[in-house]
N, C-alpha and C. Protein backbone atom coordinates (compact mmCIF):
# COMPACT_ATOMS: atom_id res chain seq x y z
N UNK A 1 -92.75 -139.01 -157.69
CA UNK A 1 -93.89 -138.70 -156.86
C UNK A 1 -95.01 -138.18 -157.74
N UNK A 2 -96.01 -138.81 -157.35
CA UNK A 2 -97.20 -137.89 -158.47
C UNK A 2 -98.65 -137.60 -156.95
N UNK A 3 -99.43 -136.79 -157.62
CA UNK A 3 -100.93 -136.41 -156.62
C UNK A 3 -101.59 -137.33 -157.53
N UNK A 4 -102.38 -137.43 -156.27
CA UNK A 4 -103.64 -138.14 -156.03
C UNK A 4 -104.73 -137.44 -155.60
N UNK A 5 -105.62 -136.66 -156.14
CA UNK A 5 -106.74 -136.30 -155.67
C UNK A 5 -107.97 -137.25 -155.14
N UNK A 6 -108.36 -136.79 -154.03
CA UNK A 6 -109.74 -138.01 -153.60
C UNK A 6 -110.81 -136.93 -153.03
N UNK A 7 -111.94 -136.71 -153.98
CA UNK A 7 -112.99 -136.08 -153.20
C UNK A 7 -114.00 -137.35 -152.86
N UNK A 8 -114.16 -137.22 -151.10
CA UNK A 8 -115.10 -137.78 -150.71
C UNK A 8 -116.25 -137.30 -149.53
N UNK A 9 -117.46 -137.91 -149.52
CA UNK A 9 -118.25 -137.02 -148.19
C UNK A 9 -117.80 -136.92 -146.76
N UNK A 10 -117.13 -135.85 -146.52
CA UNK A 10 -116.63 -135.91 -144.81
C UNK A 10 -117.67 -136.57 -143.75
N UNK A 11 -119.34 -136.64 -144.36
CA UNK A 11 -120.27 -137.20 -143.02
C UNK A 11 -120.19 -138.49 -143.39
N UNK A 12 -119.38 -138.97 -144.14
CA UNK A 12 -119.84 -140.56 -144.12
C UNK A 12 -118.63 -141.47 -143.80
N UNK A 13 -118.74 -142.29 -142.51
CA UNK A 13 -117.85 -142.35 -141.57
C UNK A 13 -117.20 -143.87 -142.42
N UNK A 14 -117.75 -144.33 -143.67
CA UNK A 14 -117.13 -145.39 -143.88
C UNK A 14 -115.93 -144.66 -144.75
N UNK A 15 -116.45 -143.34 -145.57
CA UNK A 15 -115.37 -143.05 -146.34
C UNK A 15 -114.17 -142.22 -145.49
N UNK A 16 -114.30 -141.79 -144.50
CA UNK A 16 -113.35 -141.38 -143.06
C UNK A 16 -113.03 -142.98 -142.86
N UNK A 17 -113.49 -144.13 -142.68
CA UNK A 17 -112.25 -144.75 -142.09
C UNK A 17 -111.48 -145.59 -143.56
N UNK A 18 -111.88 -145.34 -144.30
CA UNK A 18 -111.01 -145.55 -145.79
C UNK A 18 -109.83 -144.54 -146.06
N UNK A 19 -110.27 -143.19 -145.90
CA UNK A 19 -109.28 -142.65 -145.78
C UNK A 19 -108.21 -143.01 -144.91
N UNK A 20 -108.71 -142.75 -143.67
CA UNK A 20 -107.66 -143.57 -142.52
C UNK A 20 -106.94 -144.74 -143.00
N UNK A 21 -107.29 -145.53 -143.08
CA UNK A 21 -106.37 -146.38 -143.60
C UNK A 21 -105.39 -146.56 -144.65
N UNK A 22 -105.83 -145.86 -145.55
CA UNK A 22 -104.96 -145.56 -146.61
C UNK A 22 -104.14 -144.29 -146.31
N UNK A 23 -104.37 -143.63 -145.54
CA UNK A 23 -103.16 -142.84 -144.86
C UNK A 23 -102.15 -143.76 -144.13
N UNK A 24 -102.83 -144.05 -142.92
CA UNK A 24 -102.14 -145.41 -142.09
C UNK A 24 -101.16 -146.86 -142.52
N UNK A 25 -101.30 -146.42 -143.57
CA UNK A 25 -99.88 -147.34 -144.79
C UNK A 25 -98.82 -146.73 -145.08
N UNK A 26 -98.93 -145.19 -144.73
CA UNK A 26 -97.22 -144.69 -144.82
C UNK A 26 -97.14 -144.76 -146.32
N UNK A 27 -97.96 -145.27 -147.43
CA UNK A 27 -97.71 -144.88 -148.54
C UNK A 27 -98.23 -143.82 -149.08
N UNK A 28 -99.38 -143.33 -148.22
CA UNK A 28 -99.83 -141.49 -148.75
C UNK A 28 -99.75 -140.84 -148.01
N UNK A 29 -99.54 -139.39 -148.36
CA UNK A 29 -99.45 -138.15 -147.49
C UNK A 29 -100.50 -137.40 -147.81
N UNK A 30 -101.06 -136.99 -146.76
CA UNK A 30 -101.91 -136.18 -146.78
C UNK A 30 -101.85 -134.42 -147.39
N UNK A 31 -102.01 -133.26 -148.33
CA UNK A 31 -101.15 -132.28 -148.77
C UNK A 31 -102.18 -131.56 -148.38
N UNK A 32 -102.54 -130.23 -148.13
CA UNK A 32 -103.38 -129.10 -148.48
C UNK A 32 -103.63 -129.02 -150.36
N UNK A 33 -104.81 -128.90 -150.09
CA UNK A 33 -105.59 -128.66 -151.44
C UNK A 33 -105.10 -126.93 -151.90
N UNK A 34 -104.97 -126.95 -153.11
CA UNK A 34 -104.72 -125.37 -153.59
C UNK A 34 -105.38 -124.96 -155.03
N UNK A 35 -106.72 -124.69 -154.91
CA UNK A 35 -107.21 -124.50 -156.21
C UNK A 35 -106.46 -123.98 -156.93
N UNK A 36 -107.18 -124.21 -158.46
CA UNK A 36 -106.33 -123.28 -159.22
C UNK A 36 -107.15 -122.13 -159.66
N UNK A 37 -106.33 -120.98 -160.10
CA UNK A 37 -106.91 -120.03 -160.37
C UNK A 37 -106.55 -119.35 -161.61
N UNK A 38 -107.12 -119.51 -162.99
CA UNK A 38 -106.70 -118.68 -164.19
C UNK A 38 -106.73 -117.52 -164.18
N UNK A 39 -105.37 -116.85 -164.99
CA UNK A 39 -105.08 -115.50 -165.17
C UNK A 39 -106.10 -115.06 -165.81
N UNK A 40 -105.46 -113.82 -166.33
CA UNK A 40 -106.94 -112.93 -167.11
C UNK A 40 -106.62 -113.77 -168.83
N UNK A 41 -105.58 -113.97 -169.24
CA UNK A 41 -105.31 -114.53 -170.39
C UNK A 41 -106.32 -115.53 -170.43
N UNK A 42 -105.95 -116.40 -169.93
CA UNK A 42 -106.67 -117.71 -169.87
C UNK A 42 -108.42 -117.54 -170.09
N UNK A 43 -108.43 -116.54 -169.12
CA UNK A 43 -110.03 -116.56 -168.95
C UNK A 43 -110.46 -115.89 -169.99
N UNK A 44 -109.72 -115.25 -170.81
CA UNK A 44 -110.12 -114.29 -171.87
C UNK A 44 -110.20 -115.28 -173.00
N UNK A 45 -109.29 -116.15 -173.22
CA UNK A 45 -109.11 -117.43 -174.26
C UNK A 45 -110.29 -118.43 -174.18
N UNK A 46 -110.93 -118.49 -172.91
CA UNK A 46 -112.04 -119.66 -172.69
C UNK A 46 -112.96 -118.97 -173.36
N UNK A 47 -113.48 -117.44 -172.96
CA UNK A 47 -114.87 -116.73 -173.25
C UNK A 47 -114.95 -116.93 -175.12
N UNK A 48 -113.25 -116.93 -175.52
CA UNK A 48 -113.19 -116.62 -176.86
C UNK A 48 -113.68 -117.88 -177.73
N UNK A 49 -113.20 -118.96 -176.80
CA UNK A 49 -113.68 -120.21 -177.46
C UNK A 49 -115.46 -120.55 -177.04
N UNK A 50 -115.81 -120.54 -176.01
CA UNK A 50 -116.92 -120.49 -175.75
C UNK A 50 -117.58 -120.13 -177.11
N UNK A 51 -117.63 -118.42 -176.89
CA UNK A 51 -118.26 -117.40 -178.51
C UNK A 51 -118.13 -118.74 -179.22
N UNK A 52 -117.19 -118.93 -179.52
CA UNK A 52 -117.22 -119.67 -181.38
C UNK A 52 -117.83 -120.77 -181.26
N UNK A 53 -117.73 -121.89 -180.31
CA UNK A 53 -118.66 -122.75 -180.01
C UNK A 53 -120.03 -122.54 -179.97
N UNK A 54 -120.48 -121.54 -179.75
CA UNK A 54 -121.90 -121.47 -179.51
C UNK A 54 -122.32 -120.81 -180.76
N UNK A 55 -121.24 -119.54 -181.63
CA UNK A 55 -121.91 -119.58 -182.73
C UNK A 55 -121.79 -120.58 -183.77
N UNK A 56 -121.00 -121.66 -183.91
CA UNK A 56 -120.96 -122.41 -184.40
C UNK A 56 -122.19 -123.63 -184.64
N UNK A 57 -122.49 -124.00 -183.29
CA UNK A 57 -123.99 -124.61 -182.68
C UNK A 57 -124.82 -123.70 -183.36
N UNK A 58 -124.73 -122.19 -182.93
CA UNK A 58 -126.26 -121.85 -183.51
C UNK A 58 -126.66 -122.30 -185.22
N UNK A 59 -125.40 -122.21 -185.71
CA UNK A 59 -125.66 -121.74 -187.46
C UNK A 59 -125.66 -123.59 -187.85
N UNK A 60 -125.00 -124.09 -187.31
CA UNK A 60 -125.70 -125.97 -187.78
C UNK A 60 -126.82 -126.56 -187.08
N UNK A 61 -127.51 -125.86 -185.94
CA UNK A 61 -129.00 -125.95 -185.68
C UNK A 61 -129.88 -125.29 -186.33
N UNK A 62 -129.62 -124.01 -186.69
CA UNK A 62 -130.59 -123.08 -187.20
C UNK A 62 -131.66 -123.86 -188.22
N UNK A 63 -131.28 -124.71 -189.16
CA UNK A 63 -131.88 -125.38 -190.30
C UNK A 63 -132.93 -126.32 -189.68
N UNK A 64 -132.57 -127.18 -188.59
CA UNK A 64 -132.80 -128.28 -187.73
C UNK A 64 -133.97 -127.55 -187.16
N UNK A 65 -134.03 -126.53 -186.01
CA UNK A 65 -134.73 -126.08 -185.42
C UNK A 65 -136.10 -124.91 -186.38
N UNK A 66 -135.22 -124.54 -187.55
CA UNK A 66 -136.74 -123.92 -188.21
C UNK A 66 -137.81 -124.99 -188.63
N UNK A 67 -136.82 -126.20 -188.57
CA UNK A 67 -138.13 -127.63 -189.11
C UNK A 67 -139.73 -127.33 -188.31
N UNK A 68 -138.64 -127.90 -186.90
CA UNK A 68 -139.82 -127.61 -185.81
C UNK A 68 -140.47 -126.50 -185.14
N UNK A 69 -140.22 -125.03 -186.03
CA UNK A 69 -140.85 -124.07 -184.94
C UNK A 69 -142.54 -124.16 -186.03
């Protein structure tokens, strides 16, 4: 068994009867959605990579961008 995510516009009645039908085949089930939510680790590991990415960007633009100030 694997998911299938499908985001589509609930006001648009062609993608409601697409859904329908592809429910209506008995080959998908419909599940409740359950975001996910990162621990504090995680979120602490992104900010950390972020930092280095951006100082990284700054110091191989710096040369680039004094051209043009």
């Amino acid at each position: 068994m694997c998911t299938i995510t499908l985001e589509y516009n609930p006001n648009n009645a062609l993608a409601r009867r697409k859904l329908a039908a592809l429910l209506a085949t008995g080959l998908f089930a419909k599940k409740d959605y359950i975001p996910y939510k990162p621990n504090a680790e995680e979120i602490e590991a992104h900010k950390e990579l972020r930092d280095a990415v951006m100082s990284h960007s700054r110091k191989s633009m710096s040369k680039t961008i004094a051209r043009y100030v």
